[in-house]
Protein backbone atom coordinates (compact mmCIF):
# COMPACT_ATOMS: atom_id res chain seq x y z
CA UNK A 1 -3.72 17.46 7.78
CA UNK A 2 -2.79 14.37 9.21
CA UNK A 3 0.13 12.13 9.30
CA UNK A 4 -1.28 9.72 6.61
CA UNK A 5 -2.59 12.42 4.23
CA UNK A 6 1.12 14.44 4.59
CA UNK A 7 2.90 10.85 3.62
CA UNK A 8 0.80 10.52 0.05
CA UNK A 9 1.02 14.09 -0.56
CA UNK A 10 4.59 14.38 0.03
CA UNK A 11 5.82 11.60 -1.70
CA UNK A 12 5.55 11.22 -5.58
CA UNK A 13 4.73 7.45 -5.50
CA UNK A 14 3.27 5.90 -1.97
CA UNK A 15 1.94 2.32 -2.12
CA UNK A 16 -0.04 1.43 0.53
CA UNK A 17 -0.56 -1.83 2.34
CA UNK A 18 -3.88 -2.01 4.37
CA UNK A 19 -3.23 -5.39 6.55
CA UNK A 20 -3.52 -6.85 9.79
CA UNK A 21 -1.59 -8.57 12.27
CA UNK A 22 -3.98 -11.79 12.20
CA UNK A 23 -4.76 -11.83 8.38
CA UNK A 24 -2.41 -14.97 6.54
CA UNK A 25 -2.52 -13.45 3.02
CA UNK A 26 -1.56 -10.11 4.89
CA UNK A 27 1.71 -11.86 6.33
CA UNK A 28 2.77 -13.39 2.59
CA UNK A 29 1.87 -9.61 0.50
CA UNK A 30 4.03 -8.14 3.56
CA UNK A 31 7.34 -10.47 1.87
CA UNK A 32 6.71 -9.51 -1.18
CA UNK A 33 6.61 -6.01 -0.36
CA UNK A 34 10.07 -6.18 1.52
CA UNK A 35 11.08 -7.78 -1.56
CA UNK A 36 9.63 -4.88 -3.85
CA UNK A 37 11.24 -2.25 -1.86
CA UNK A 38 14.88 -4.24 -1.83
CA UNK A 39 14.54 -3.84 -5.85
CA UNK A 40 12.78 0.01 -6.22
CA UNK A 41 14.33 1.12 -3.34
CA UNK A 42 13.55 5.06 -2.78
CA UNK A 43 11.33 5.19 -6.12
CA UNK A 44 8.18 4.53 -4.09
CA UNK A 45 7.46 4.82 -0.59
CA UNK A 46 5.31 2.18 1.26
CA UNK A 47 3.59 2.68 3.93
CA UNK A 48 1.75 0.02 6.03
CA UNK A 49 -1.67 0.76 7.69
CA UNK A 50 -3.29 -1.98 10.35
CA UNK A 51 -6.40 -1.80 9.74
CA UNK A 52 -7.72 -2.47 13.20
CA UNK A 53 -5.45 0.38 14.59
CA UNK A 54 -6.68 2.97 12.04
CA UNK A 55 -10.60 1.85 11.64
CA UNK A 56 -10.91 5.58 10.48
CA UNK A 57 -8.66 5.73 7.71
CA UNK A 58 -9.78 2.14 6.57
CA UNK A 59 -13.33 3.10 6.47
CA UNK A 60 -12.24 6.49 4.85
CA UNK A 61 -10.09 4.26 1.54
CA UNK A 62 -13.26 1.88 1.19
CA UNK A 63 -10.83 -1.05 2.55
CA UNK A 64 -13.44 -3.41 2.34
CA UNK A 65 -11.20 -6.62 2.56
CA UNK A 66 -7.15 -7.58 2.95
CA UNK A 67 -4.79 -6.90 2.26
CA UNK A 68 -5.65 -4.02 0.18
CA UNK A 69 -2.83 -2.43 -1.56
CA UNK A 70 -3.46 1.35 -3.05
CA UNK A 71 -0.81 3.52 -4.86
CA UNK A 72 -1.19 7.27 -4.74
CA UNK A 73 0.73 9.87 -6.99
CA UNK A 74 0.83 12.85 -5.18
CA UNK A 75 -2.00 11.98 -3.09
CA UNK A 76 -4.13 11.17 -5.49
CA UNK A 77 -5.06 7.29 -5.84
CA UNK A 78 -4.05 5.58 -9.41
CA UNK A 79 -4.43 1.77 -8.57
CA UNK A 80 -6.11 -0.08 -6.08
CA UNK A 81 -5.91 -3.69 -5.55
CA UNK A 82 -7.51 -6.56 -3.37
CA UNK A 83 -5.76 -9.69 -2.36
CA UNK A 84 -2.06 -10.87 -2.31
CA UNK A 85 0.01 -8.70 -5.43
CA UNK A 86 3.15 -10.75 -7.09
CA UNK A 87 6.21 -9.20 -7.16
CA UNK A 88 5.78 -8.48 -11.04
CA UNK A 89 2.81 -7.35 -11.10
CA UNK A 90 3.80 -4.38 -8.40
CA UNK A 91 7.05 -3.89 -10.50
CA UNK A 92 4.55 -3.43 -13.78
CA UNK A 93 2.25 -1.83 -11.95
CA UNK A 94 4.68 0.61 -10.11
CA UNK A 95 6.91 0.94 -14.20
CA UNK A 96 3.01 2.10 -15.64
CA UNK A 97 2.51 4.78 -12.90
């Protein structure tokens, strides 16, 4: 198993940010997940994955633009999202899961 799939599978709620360094909407979704996880705290673990230093893994989630942002229960993908996320609708969407 490797390091991503133990994260998601250890975790009950993982929200994951496919980005990368150069992408603009990437650097504004990155605030408001700093902001998100100031507010949640421990309730959900997010875990940010450059896309052009895991190729692999972004080929394997079907990342096909970004940011990307995908939450997992327990591994198992329950939303999936493309382009910048507001704060409220992570905190609704993160309150429904």
């Amino acid at each position: 198993m490797n390091k991503f799939d133990e994260i998601i599978m250890g975790n009950e709620l993982v929200l994951v940010d496919f980005f990368a360094t150069w992408c603009g909407p990437c650097k504004m979704q990155a605030g408001i997940l700093q902001q998100l996880k100031a507010e949640v705290g421990d309730s959900v673990t997010i875990l940010k994955v450059d896309v052009d230093k895991n190729e692999e893994l972004a080929a394997k989630a079907r990342v096909q633009s970004i940011p990307t942002l995908m939450l997992f229960r327990h591994g198992e993908p329950v939303w999936r999202a493309m382009g910048v996320q507001s704060l409220e609708t992570l905190k609704q969407v993160l309150l429904s899961k």
